[in-house]
Protein backbone atom coordinates (compact mmCIF):
# COMPACT_ATOMS: atom_id res chain seq x y z
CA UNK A 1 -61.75 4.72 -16.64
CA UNK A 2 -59.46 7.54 -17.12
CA UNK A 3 -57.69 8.41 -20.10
CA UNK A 4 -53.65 8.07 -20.13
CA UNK A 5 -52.11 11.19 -21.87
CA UNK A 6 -49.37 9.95 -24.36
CA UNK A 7 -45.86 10.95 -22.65
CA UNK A 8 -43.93 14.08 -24.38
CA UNK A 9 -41.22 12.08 -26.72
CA UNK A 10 -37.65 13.63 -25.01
CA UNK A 11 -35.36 14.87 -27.50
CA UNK A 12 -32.56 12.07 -28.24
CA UNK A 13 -29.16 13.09 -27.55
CA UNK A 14 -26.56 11.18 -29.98
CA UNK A 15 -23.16 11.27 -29.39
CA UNK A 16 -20.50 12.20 -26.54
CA UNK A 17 -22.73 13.64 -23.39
CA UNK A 18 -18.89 14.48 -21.15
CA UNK A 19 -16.23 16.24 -23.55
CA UNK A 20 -13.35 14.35 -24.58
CA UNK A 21 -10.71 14.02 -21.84
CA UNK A 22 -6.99 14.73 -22.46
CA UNK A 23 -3.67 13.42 -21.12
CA UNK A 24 -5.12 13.29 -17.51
CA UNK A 25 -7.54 10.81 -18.54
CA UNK A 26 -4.94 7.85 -18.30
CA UNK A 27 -4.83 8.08 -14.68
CA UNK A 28 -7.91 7.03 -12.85
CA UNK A 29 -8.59 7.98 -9.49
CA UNK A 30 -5.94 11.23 -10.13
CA UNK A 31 -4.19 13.65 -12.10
CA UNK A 32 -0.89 13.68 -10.39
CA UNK A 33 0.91 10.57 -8.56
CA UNK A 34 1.74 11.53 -5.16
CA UNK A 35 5.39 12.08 -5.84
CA UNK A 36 4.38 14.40 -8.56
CA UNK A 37 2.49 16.64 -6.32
CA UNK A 38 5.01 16.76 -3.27
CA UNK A 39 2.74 15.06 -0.82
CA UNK A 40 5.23 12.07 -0.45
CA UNK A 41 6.43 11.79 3.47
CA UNK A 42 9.95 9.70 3.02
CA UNK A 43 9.73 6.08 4.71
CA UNK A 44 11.71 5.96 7.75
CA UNK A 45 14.67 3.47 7.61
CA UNK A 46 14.76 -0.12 9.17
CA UNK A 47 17.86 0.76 10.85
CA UNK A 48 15.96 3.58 13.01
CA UNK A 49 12.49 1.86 13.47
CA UNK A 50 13.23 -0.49 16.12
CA UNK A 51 11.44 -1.12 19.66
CA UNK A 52 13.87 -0.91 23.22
CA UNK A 53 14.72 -4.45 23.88
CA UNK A 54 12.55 -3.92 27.53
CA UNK A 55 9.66 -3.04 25.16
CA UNK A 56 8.35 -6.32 24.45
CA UNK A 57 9.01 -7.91 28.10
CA UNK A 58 6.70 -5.25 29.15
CA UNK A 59 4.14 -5.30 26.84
CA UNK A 60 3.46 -9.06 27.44
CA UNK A 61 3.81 -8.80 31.31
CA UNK A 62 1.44 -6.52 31.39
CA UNK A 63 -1.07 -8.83 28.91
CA UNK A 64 -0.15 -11.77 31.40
CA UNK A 65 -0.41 -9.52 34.63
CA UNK A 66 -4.01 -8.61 33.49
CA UNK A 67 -5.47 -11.73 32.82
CA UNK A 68 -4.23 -13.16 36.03
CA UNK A 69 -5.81 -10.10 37.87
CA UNK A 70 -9.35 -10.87 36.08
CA UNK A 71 -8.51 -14.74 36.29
CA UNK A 72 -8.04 -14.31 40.24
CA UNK A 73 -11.31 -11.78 40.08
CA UNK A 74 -13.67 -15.13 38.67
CA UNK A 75 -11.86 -17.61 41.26
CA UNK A 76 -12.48 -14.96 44.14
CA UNK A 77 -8.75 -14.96 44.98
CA UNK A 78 -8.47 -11.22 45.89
CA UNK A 79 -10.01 -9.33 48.90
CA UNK A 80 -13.56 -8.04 48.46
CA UNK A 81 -14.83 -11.38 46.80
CA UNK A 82 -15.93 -11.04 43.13
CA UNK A 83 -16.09 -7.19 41.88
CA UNK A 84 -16.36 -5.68 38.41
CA UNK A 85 -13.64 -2.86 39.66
CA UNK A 86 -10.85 -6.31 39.54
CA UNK A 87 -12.60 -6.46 36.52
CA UNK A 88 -11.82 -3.23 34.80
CA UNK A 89 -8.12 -2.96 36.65
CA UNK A 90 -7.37 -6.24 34.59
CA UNK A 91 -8.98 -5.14 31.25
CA UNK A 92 -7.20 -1.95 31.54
CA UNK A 93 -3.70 -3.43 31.84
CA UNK A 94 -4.13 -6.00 29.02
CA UNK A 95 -5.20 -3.33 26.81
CA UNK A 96 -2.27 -1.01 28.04
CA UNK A 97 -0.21 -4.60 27.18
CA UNK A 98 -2.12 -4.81 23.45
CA UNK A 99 -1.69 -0.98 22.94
CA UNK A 100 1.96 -1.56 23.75
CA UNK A 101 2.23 -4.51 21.21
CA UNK A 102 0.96 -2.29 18.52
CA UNK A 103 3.86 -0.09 18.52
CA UNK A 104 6.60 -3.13 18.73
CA UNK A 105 8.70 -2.81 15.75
């Protein structure tokens, strides 16, 4: 059976390992807030951020419009019988619909 050498004894450190912070230590994550640093882009006013009034008329039409379109695609309403291109046409307007919704203020 082999012999274990005993392990080297590691000096022990005692005490602080990371110097002492200062002021900057009271804020964790940064040094300076945002506003301190000049990084702040000003909030744009309720007043401005509003959607046309046609905006949201359109946006759900065209969710509506595409689910018809892939509705009428699995019933075999529209020429050409059942195709994945009916498929995609109504997929793409309900997510032009959705991606319209996202911006409605």
């Amino acid at each position: 059976m082999a012999r274990r050498s005993p392990k080297a004894k590691q000096p022990v450190h005692k005490g602080r390992v990371t110097p002492k912070g200062g002021e900057h230590n009271t804020k964790v994550g940064r040094y300076k807030t945002p506003e301190e640093s000049g990084r702040v882009t000003a909030a744009i006013p309720n007043e401005v951020r509003h959607s046309p009034p046609w905006w949201g008329k359109v946006s759900l039409t065209l969710l509506v419009g595409g689910l018809l379109v892939m509705l009428g695609n699995w019933m075999t309403l529209w020429p050409g019988s059942y195709t994945p291109w009916y498929l995609l046409v109504g997929l793409g307007v309900s997510g032009a619909g959705f991606g319209m919704l996202t911006r409605y203020h």
